[in-house]
C-alpha atoms as a PDB file:
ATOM      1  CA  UNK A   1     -87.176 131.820  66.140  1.00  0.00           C
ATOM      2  CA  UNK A   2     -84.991 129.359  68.775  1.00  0.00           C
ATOM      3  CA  UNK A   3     -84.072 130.251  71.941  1.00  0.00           C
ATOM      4  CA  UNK A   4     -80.441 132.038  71.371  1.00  0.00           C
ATOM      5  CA  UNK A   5     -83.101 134.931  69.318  1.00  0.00           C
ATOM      6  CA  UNK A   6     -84.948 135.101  72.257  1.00  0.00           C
ATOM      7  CA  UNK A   7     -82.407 135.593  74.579  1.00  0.00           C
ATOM      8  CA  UNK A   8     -81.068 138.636  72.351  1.00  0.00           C
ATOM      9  CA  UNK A   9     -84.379 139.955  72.399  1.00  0.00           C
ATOM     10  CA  UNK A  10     -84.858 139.844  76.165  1.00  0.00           C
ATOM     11  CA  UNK A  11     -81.464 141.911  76.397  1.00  0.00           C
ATOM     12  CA  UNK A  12     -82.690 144.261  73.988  1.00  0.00           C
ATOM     13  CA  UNK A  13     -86.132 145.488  75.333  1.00  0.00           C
ATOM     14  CA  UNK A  14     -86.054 147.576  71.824  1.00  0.00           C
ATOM     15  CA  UNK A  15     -85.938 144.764  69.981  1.00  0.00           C
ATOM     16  CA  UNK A  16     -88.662 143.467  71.658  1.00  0.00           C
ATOM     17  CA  UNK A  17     -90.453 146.308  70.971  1.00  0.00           C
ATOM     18  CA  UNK A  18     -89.806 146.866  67.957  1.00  0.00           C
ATOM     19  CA  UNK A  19     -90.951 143.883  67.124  1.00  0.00           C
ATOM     20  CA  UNK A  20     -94.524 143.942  68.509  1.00  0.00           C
ATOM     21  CA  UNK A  21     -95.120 147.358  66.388  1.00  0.00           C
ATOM     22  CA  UNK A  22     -94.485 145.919  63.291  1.00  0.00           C
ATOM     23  CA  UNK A  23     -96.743 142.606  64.547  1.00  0.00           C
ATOM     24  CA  UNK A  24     -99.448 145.234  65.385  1.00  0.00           C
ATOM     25  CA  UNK A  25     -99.022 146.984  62.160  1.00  0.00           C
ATOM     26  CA  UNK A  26     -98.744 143.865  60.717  1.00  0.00           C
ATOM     27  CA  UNK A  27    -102.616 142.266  62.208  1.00  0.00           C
ATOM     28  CA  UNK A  28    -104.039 146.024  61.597  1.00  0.00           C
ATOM     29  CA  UNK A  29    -103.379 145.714  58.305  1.00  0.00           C
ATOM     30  CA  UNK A  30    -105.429 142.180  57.794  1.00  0.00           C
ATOM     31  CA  UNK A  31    -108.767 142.552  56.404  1.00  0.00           C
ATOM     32  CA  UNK A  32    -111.709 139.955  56.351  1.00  0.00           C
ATOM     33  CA  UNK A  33    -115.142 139.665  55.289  1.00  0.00           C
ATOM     34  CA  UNK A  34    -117.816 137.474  56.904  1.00  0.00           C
ATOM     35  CA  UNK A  35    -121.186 136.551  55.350  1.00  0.00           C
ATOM     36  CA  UNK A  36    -124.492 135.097  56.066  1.00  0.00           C
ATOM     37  CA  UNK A  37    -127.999 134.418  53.898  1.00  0.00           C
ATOM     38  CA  UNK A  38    -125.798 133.099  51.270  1.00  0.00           C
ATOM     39  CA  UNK A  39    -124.122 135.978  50.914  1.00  0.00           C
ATOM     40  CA  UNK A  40    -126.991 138.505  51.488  1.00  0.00           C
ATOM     41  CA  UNK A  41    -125.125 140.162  54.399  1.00  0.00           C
ATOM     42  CA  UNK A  42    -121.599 140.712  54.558  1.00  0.00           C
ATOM     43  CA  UNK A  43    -119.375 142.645  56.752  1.00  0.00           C
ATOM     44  CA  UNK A  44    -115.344 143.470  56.631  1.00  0.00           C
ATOM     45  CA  UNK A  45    -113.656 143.838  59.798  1.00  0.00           C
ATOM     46  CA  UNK A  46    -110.114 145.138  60.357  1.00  0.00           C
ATOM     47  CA  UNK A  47    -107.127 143.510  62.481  1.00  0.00           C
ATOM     48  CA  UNK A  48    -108.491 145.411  64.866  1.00  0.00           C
ATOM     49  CA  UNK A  49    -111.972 144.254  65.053  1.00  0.00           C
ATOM     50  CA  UNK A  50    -113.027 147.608  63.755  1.00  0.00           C
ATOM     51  CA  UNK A  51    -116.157 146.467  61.214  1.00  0.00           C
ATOM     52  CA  UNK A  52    -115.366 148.495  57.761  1.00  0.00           C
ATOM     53  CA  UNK A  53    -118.332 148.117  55.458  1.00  0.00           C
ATOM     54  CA  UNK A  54    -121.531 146.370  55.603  1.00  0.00           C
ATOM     55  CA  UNK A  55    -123.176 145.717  52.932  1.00  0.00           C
ATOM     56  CA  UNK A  56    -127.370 144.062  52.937  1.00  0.00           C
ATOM     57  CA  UNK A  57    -128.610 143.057  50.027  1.00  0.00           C
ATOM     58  CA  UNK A  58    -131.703 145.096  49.525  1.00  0.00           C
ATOM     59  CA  UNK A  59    -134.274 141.871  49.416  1.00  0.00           C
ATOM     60  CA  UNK A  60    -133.297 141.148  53.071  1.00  0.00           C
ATOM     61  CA  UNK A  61    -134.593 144.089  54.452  1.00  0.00           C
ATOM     62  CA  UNK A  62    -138.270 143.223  55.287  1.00  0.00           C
ATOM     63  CA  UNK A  63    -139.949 145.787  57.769  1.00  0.00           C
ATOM     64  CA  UNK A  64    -142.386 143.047  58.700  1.00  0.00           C
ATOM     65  CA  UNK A  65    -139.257 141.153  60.279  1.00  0.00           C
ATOM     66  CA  UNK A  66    -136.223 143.068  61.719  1.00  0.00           C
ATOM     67  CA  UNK A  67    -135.479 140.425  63.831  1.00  0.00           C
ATOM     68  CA  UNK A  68    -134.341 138.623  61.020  1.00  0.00           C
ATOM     69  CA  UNK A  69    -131.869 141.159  59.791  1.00  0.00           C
ATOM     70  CA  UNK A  70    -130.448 141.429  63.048  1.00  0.00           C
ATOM     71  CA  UNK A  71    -129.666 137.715  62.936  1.00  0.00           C
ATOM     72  CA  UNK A  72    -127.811 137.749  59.908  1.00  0.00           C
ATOM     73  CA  UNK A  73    -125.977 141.168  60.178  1.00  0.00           C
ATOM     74  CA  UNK A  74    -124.702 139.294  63.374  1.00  0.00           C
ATOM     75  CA  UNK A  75    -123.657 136.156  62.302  1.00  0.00           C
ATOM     76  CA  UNK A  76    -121.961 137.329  59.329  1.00  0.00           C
ATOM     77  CA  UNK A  77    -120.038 139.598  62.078  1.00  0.00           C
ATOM     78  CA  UNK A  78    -119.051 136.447  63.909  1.00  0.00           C
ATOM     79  CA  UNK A  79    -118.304 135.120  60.528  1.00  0.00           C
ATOM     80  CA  UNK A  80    -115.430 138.190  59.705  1.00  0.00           C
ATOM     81  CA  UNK A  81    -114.446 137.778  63.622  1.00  0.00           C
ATOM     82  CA  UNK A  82    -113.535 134.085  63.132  1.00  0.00           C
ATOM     83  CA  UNK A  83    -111.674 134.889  59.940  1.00  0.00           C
ATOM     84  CA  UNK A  84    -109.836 137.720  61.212  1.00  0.00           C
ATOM     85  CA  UNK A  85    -108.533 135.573  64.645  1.00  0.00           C
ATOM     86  CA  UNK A  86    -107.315 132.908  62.085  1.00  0.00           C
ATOM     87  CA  UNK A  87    -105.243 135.818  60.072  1.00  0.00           C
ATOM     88  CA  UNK A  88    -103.931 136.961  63.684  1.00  0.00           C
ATOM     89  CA  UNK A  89    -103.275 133.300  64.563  1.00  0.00           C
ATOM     90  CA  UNK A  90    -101.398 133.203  61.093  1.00  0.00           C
ATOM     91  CA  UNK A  91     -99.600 136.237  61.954  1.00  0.00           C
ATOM     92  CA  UNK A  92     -97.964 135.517  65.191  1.00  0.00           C
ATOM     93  CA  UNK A  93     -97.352 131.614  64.061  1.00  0.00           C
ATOM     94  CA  UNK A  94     -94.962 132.952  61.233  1.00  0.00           C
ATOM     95  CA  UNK A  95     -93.791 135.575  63.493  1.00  0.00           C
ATOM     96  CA  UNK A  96     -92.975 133.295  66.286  1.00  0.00           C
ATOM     97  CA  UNK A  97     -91.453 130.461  64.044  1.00  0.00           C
ATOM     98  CA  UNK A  98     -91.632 127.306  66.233  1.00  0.00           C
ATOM     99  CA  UNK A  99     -92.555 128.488  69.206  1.00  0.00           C
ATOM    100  CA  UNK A 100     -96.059 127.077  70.569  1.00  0.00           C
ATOM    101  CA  UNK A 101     -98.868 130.096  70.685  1.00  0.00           C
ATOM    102  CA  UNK A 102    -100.121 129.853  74.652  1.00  0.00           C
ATOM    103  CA  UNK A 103    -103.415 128.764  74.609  1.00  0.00           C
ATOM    104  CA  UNK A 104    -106.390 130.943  75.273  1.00  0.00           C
ATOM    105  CA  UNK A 105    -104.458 133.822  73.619  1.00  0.00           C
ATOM    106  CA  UNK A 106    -107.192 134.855  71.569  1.00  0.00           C
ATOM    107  CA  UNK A 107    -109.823 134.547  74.251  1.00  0.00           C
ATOM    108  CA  UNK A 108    -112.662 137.505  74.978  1.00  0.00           C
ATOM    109  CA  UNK A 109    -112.109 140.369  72.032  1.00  0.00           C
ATOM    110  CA  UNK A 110    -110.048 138.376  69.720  1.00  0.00           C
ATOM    111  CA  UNK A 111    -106.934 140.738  69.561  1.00  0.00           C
ATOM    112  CA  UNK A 112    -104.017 140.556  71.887  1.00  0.00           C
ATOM    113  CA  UNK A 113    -102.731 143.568  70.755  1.00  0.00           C
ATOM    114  CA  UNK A 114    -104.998 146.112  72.343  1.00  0.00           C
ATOM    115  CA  UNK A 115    -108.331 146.651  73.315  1.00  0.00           C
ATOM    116  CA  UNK A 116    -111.420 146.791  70.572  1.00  0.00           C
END
């Protein structure tokens, strides 16, 4: 994208909008799975941050220690979080061609395209 598209798109505020629906169809559509204990937890977020499946391997579930279960059910959510900002970061780099992505974009929930 160079400056003469961006021009067009700031007289066409449809454009423009048009635009950021299919990018937000486009990051909603992006699935990732995170995973901690080698594997023993995983969890699959959407675009959206929305967590689709969790899945515990049965021999990490000791009653003895829930504490630990709660460790790795949460890092392999920061896991899928990291991999789904990358996808978004993907996303809007291809979408945006050359044009630098302003720093601190992905700051707080992760997702610039609504709240989670």
């Amino acid at each position: 994208m160079d400056l003469s598209d961006i021009m067009n798109m700031i007289k066409n505020p449809q454009a423009i909008q048009a635009r950021a629906n299919e990018l937000r169809q486009r990051t909603a559509a992006i699935r990732a799975t995170g995973q901690a204990g080698g594997g023993m937890v995983k969890i699959t977020l959407s675009g959206e941050m929305e967590m689709l499946g969790c899945e515990i391997a049965p021999e990490v579930v000791d009653p003895s220690d829930p504490t630990m279960l709660g460790d790795l059910i949460r890092a392999a959510h920061h896991d899928a979080a990291d991999k789904v900002k990358e996808a978004i970061q993907r996303e809007l780099a291809a979408s945006m061609g050359d044009m630098p992505i302003p720093p601190g974009l992905f700051g707080g929930s992760g997702n610039p395209f609504g709240t989670v």
